[in-house]
C-alpha atoms as a PDB file:
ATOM      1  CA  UNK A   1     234.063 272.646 -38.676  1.00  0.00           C
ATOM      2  CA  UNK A   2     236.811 274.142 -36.964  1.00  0.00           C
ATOM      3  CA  UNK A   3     239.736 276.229 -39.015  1.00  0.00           C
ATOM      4  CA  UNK A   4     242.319 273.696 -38.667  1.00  0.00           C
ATOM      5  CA  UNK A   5     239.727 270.796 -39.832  1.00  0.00           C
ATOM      6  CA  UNK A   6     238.850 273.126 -42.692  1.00  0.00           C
ATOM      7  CA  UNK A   7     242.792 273.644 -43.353  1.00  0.00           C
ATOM      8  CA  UNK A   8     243.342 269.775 -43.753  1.00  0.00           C
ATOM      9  CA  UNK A   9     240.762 269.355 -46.068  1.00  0.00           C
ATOM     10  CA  UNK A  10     241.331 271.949 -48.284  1.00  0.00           C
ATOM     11  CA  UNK A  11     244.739 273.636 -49.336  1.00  0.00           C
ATOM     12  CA  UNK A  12     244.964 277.498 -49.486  1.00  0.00           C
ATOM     13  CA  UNK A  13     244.630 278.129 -53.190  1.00  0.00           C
ATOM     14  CA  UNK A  14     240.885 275.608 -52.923  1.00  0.00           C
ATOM     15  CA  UNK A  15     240.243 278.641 -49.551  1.00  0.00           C
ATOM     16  CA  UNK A  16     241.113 281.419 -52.039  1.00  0.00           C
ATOM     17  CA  UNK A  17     238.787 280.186 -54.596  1.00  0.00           C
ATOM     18  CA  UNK A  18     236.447 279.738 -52.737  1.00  0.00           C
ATOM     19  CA  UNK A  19     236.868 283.476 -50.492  1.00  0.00           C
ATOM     20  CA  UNK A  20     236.582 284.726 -54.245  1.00  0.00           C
ATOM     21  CA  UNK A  21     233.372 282.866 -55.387  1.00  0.00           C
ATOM     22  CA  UNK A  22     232.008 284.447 -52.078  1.00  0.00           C
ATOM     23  CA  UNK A  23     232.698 287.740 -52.809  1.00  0.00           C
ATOM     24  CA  UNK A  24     230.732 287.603 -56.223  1.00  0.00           C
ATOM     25  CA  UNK A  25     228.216 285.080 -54.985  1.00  0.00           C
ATOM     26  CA  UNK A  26     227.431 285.417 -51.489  1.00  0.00           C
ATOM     27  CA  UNK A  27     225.607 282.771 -49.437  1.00  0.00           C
ATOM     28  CA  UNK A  28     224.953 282.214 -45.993  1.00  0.00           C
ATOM     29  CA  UNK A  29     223.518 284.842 -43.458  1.00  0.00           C
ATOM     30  CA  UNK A  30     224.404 287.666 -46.072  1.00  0.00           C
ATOM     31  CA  UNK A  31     222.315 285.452 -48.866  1.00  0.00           C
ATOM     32  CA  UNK A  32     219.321 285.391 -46.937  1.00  0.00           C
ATOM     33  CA  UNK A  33     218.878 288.662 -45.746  1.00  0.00           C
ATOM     34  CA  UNK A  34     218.515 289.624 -48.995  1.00  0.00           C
ATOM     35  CA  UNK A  35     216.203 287.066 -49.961  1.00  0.00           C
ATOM     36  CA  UNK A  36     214.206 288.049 -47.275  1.00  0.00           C
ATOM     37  CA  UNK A  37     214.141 291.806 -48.138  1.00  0.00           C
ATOM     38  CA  UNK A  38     213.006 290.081 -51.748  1.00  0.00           C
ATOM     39  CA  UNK A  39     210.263 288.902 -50.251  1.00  0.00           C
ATOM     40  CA  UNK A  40     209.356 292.081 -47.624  1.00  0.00           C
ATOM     41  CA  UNK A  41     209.768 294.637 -50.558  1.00  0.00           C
ATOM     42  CA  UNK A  42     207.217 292.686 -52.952  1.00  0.00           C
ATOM     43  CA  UNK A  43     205.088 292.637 -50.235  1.00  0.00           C
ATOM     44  CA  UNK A  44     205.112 296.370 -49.225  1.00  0.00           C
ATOM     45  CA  UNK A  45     204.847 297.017 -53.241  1.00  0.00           C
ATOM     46  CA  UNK A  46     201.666 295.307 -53.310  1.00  0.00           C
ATOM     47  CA  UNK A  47     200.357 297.396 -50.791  1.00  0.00           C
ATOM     48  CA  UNK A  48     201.456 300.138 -50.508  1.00  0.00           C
ATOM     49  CA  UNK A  49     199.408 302.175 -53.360  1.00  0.00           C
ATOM     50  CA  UNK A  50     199.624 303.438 -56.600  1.00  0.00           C
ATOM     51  CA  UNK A  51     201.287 307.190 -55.697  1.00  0.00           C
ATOM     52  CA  UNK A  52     203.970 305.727 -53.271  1.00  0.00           C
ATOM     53  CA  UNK A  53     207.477 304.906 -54.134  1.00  0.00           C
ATOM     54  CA  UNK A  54     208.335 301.185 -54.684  1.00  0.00           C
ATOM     55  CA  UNK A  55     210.490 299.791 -51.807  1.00  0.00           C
ATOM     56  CA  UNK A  56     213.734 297.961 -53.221  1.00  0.00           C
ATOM     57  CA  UNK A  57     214.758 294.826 -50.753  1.00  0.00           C
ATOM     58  CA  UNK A  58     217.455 297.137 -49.610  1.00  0.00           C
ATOM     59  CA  UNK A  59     215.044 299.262 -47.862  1.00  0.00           C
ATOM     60  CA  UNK A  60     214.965 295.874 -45.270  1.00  0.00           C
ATOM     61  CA  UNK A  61     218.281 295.333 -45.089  1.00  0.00           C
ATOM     62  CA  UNK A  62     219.609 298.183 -42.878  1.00  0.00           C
ATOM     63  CA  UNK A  63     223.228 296.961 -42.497  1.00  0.00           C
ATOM     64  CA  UNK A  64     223.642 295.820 -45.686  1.00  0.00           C
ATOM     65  CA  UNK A  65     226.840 297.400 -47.616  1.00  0.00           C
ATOM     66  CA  UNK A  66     226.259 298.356 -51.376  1.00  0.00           C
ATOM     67  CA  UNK A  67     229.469 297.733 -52.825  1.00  0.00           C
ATOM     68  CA  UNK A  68     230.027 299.633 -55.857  1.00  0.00           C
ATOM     69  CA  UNK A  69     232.052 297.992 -58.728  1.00  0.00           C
ATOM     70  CA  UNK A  70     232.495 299.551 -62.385  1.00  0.00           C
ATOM     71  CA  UNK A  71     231.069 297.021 -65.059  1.00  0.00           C
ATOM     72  CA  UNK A  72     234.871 296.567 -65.890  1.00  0.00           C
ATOM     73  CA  UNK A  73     235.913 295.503 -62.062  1.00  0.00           C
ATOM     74  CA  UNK A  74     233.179 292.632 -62.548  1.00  0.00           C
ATOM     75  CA  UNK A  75     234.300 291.694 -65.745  1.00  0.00           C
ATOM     76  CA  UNK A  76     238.132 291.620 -64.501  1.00  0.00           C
ATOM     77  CA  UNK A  77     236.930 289.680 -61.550  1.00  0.00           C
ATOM     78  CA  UNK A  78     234.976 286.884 -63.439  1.00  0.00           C
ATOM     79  CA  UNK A  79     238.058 286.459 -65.749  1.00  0.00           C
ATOM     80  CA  UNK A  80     240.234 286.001 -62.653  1.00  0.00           C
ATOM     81  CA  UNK A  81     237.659 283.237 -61.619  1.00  0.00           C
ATOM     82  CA  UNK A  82     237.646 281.432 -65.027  1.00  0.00           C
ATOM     83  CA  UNK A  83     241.400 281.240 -65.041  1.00  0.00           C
ATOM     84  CA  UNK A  84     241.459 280.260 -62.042  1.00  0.00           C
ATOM     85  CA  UNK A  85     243.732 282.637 -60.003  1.00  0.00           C
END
């Protein structure tokens, strides 16, 4: 749908929410590229030998961003979420 459909459906506090959620929970595009470098790092693992270094699915996501967050930045987040602001 279009913005403006999106913006009659939904008011901006529901698009804030849900920009939020996103940012903790990802899905889409982003979401499957990872599940994808799930799937290619298992398979490497298995065969790739006992002496070689296991391959994390980030090793086949090249433009993938590794945000880093303190444990207490997550925790203030998912408060934020549960009281809904």
């Amino acid at each position: 749908m279009t913005v403006r459909e999106l913006l009659q459906r939904i008011d901006s506090r529901e698009l804030a929410e849900w920009m939020a959620f996103y940012g903790i929970e990802p899905f889409g595009g982003c979401r499957g590229d990872l599940q994808a470098g799930v799937i290619a790092s298992t398979i490497a693992n298995v065969n790739k030998g006992k002496r070689g270094k296991a391959f994390t699915p980030g090793d086949f996501m090249p433009l993938m961003k590794k945000p880093k967050q303190s444990e207490d930045e997550m925790i203030n987040i998912m408060n934020a979420m549960a009281r809904g602001k």
